[in-house]
Protein backbone atom coordinates (compact mmCIF):
# COMPACT_ATOMS: atom_id res chain seq x y z
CA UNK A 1 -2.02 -34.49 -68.72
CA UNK A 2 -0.05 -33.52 -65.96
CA UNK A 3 -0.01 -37.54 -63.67
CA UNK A 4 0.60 -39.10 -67.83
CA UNK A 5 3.71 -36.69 -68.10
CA UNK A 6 4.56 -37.62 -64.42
CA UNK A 7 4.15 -41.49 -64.74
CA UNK A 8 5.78 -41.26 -68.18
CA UNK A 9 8.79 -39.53 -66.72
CA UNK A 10 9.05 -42.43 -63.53
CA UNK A 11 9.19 -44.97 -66.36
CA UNK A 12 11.99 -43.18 -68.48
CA UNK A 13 13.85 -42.56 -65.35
CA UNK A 14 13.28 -46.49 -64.19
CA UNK A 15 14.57 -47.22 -67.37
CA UNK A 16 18.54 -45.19 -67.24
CA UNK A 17 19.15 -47.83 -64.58
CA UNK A 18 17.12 -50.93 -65.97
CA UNK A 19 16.03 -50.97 -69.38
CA UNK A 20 13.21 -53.97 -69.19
CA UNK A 21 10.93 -51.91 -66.55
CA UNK A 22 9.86 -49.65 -69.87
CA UNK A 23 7.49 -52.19 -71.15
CA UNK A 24 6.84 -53.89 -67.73
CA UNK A 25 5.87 -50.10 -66.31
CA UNK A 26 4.32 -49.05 -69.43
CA UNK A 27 1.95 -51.70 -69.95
CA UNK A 28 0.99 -51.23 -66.07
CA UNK A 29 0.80 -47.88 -67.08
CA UNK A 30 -1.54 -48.82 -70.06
CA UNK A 31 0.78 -47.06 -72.42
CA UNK A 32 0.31 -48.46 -75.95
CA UNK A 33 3.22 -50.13 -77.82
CA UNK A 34 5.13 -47.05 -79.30
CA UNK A 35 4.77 -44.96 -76.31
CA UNK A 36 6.29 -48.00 -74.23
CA UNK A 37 9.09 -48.30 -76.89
CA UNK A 38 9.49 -44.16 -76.61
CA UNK A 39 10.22 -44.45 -73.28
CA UNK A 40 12.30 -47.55 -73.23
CA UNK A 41 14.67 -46.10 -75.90
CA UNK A 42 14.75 -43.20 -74.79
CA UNK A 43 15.93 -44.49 -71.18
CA UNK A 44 18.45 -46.56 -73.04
CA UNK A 45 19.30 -44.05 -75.06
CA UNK A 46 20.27 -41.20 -72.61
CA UNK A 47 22.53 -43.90 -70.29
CA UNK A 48 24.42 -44.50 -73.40
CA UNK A 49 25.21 -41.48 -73.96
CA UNK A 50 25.95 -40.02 -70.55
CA UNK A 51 28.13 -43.15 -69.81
CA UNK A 52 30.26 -42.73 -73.32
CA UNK A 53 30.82 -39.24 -73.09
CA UNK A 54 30.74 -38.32 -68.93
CA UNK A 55 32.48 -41.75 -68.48
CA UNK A 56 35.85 -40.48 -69.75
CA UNK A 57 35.71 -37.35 -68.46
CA UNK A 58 35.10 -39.37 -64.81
CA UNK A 59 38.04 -41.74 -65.75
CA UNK A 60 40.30 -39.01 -66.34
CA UNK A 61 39.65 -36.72 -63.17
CA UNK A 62 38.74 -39.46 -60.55
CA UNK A 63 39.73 -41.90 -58.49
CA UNK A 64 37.85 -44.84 -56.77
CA UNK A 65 39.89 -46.88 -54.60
CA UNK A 66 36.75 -47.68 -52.71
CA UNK A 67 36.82 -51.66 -52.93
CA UNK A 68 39.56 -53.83 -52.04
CA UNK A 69 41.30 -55.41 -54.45
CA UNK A 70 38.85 -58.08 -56.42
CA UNK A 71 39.54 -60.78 -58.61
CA UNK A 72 40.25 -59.62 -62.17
CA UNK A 73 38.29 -62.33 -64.18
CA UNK A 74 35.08 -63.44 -62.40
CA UNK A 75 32.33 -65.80 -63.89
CA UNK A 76 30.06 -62.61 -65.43
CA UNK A 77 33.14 -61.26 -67.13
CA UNK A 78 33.93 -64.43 -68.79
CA UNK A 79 30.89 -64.80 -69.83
CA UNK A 80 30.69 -61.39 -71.41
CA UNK A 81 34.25 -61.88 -72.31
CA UNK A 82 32.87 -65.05 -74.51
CA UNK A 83 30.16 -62.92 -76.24
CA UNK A 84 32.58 -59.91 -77.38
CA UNK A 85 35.00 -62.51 -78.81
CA UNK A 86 32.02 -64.47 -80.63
CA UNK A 87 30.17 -61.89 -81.38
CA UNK A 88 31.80 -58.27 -81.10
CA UNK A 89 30.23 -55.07 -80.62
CA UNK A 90 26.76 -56.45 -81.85
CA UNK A 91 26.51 -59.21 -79.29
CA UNK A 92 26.84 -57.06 -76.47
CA UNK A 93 24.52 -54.35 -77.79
CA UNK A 94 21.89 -57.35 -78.05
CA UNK A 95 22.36 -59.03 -74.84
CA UNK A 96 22.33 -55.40 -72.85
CA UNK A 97 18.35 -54.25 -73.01
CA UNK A 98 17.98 -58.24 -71.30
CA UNK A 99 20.91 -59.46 -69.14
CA UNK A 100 23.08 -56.28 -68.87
CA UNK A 101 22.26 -52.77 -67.65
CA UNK A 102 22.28 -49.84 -70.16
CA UNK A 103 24.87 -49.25 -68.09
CA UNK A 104 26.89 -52.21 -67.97
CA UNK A 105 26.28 -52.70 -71.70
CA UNK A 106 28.30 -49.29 -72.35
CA UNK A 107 30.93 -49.91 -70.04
CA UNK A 108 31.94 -52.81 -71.30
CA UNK A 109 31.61 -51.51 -75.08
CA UNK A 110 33.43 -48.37 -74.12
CA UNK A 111 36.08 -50.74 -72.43
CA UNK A 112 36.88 -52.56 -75.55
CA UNK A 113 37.28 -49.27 -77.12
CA UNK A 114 34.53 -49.35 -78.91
CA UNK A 115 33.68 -46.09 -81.49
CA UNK A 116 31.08 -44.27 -80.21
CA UNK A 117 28.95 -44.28 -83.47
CA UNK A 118 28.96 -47.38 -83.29
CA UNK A 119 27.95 -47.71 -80.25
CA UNK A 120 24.87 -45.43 -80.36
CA UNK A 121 23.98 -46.96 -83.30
CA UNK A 122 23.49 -50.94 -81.73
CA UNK A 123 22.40 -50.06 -78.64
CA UNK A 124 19.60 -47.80 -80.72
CA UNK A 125 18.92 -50.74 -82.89
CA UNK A 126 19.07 -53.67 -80.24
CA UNK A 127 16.62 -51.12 -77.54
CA UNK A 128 14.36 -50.53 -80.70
CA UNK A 129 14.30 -54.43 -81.10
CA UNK A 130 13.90 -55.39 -77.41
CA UNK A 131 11.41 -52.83 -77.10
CA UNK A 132 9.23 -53.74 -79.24
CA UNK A 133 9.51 -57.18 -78.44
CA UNK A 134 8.58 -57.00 -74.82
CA UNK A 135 6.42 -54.66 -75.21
CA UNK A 136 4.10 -56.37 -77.74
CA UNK A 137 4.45 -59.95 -75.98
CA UNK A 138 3.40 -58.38 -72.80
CA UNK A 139 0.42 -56.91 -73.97
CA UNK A 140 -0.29 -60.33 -75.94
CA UNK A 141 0.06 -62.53 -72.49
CA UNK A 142 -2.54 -59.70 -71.04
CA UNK A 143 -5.09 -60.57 -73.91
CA UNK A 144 -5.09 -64.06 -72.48
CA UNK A 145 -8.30 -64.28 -71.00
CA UNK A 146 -7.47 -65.45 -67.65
CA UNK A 147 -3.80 -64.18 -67.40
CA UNK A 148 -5.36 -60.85 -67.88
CA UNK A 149 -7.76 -61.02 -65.22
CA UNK A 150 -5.68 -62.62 -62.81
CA UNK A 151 -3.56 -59.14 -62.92
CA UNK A 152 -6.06 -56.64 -63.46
């Protein structure tokens, strides 16, 4: 009990910083598909809300004038730039479990102010989604007969 609660906490705490190592980890882990999406979420889940609600509080008492001045618009922000103005709120939340971090993904909703119900609420529904998507086609690939044994 005590290596499944220690693996299952490496995998939630992989997942704050990168949300597709849940099912990746989990299936290694040989998790089944609701745990993997339990800790996947839940990983998403706690960066979203430590980034919406500790992010203004660091905006408002700190400073970083660490870098030098960068450019303002480079070639990711257009292209997230692109998505918010097709797609809004709900076409960030969906591209952040694959292409952005749980912590990108909240910046840049919190950015274009964003309200935070809304907020929880996609990123909830699009890491409930991507969860369960990765998760069950990863498991699927390992059923392969050879694909499987080539790993295992």
């Amino acid at each position: 009990m005590t290596t499944y609660l220690i693996k299952f906490f490496l995998i939630y705490l992989s997942c704050l910083f990168k949300f597709v190592a849940g099912p990746i980890l989990g299936t290694a882990a040989g998790y089944g598909l609701w745990e993997i999406v339990l800790v996947s979420v839940s990983g998403l889940m706690t960066t979203v809300f430590l980034f919406t609600y500790l992010g203004e509080w660091i905006k408002r008492n700190w400073t970083f004038n660490l870098r030098k001045k960068k450019k303002r618009f480079s070639k990711n922000s257009r292209r997230i730039v692109k998505v918010w103005q097709k797609f809004g709120p709900i076409g960030i939340a969906a591209i952040t479990p694959m292409l952005l971090t749980p912590i990108g993904g909240t910046i840049v909703m919190i950015a274009f102010r964003v309200e935070k119900k809304k907020v929880f609420l996609y990123m909830f529904v699009s890491g409930m989604f991507w969860a369960i998507i990765l998760g069950a086609s990863i498991q699927q690939i390992l059923n392969i007969p050879y694909i499987g044994d080539l790993i295992r």
